[in-house]
C-alpha atoms as a PDB file:
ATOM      1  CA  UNK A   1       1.321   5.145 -18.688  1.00  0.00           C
ATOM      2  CA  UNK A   2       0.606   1.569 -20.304  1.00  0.00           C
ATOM      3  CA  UNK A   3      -2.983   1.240 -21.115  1.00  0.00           C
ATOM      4  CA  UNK A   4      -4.624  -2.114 -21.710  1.00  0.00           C
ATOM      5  CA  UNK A   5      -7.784  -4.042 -23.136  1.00  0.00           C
ATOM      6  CA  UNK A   6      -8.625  -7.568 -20.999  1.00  0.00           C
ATOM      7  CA  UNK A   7     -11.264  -9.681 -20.760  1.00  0.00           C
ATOM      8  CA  UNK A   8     -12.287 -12.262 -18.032  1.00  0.00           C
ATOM      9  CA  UNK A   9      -9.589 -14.820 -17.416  1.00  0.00           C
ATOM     10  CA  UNK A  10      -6.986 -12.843 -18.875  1.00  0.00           C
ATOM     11  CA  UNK A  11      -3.882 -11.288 -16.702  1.00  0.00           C
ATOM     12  CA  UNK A  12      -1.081  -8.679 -16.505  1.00  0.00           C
ATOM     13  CA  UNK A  13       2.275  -9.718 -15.387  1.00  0.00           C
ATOM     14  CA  UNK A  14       4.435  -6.611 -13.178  1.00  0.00           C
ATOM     15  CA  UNK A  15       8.410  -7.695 -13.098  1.00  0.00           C
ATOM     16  CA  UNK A  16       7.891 -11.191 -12.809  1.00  0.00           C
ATOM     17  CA  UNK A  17       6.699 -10.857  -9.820  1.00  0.00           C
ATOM     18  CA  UNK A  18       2.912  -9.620  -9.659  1.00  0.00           C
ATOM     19  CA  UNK A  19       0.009 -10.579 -11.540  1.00  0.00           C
ATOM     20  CA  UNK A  20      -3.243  -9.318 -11.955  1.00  0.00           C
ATOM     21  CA  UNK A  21      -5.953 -11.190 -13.028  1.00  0.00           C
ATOM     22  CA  UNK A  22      -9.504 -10.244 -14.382  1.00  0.00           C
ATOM     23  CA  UNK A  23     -11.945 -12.294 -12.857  1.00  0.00           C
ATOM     24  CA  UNK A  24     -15.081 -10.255 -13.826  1.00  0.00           C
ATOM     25  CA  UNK A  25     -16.145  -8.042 -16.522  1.00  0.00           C
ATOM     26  CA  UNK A  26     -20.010  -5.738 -16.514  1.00  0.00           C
ATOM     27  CA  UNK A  27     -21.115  -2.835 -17.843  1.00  0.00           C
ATOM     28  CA  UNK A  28     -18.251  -0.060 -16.777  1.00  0.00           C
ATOM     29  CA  UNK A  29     -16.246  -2.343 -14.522  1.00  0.00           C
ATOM     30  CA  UNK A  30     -14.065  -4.870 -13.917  1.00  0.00           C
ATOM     31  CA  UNK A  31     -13.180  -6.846 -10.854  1.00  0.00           C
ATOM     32  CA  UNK A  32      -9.777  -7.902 -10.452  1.00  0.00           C
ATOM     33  CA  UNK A  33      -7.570 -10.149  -8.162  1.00  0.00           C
ATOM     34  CA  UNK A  34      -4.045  -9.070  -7.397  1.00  0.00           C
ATOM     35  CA  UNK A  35      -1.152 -12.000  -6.246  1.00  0.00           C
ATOM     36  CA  UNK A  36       1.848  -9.940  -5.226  1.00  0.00           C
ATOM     37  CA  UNK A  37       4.800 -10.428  -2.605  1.00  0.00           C
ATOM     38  CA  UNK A  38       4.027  -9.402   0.877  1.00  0.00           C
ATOM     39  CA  UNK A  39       6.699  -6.734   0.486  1.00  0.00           C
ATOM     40  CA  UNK A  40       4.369  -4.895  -1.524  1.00  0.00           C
ATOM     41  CA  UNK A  41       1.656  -2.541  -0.477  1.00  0.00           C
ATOM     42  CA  UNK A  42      -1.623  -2.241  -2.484  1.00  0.00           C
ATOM     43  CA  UNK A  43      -4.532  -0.641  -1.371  1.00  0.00           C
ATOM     44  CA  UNK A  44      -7.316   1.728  -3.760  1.00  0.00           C
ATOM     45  CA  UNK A  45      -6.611   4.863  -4.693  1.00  0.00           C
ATOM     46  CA  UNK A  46      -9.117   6.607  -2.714  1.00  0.00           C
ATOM     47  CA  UNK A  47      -8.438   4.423   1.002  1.00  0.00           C
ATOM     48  CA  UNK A  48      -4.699   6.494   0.969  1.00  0.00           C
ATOM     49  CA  UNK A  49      -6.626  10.472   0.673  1.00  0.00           C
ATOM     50  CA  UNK A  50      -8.868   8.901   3.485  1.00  0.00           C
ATOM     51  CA  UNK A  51      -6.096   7.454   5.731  1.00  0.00           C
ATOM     52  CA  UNK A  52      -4.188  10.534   5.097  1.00  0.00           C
ATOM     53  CA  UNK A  53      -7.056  12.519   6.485  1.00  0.00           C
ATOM     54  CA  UNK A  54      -7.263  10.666   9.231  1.00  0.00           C
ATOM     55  CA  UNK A  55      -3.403  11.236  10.165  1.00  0.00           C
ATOM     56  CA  UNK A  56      -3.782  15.002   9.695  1.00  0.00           C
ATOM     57  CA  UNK A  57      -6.907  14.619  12.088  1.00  0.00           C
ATOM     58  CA  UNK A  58      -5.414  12.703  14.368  1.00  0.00           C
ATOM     59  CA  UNK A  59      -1.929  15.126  14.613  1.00  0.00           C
ATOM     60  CA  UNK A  60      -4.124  17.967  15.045  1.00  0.00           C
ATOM     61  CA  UNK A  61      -6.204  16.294  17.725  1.00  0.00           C
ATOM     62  CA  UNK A  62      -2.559  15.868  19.401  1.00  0.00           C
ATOM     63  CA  UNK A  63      -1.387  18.922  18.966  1.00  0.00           C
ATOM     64  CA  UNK A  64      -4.589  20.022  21.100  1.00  0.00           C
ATOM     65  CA  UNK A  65      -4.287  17.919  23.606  1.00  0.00           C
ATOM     66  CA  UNK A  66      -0.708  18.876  24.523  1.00  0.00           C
END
């Protein structure tokens, strides 16, 4: 794991191909934009344990039915 200090208006370049830029900096958080290919897939951390709850919810619900 790489970890890093930026500030506001600096940015991280991925394999030449994905930046990430800090565009806002408070107490305890950071906001940051993210320019990548469409070919990649970025979401937060905590949106894929929810989807995946959903799809086990969903299956289940399936399962039921049939």
């Amino acid at each position: 794991m790489l970890v890093l200090k930026r500030r506001k208006g600096e940015e991280i370049i991925i394999n030449d191909e994905i930046r990430i830029f800090v565009t806002q900096t408070t107490d305890g958080s950071c906001r940051l934009a993210i320019e990548a290919p469409d070919c990649y897939r970025i979401r937060r951390a905590e949106l894929a344990d929810f989807q995946e709850s959903i799809i086990q919810k969903t299956a289940s619900a399936w399962q039921i039915q049939q």
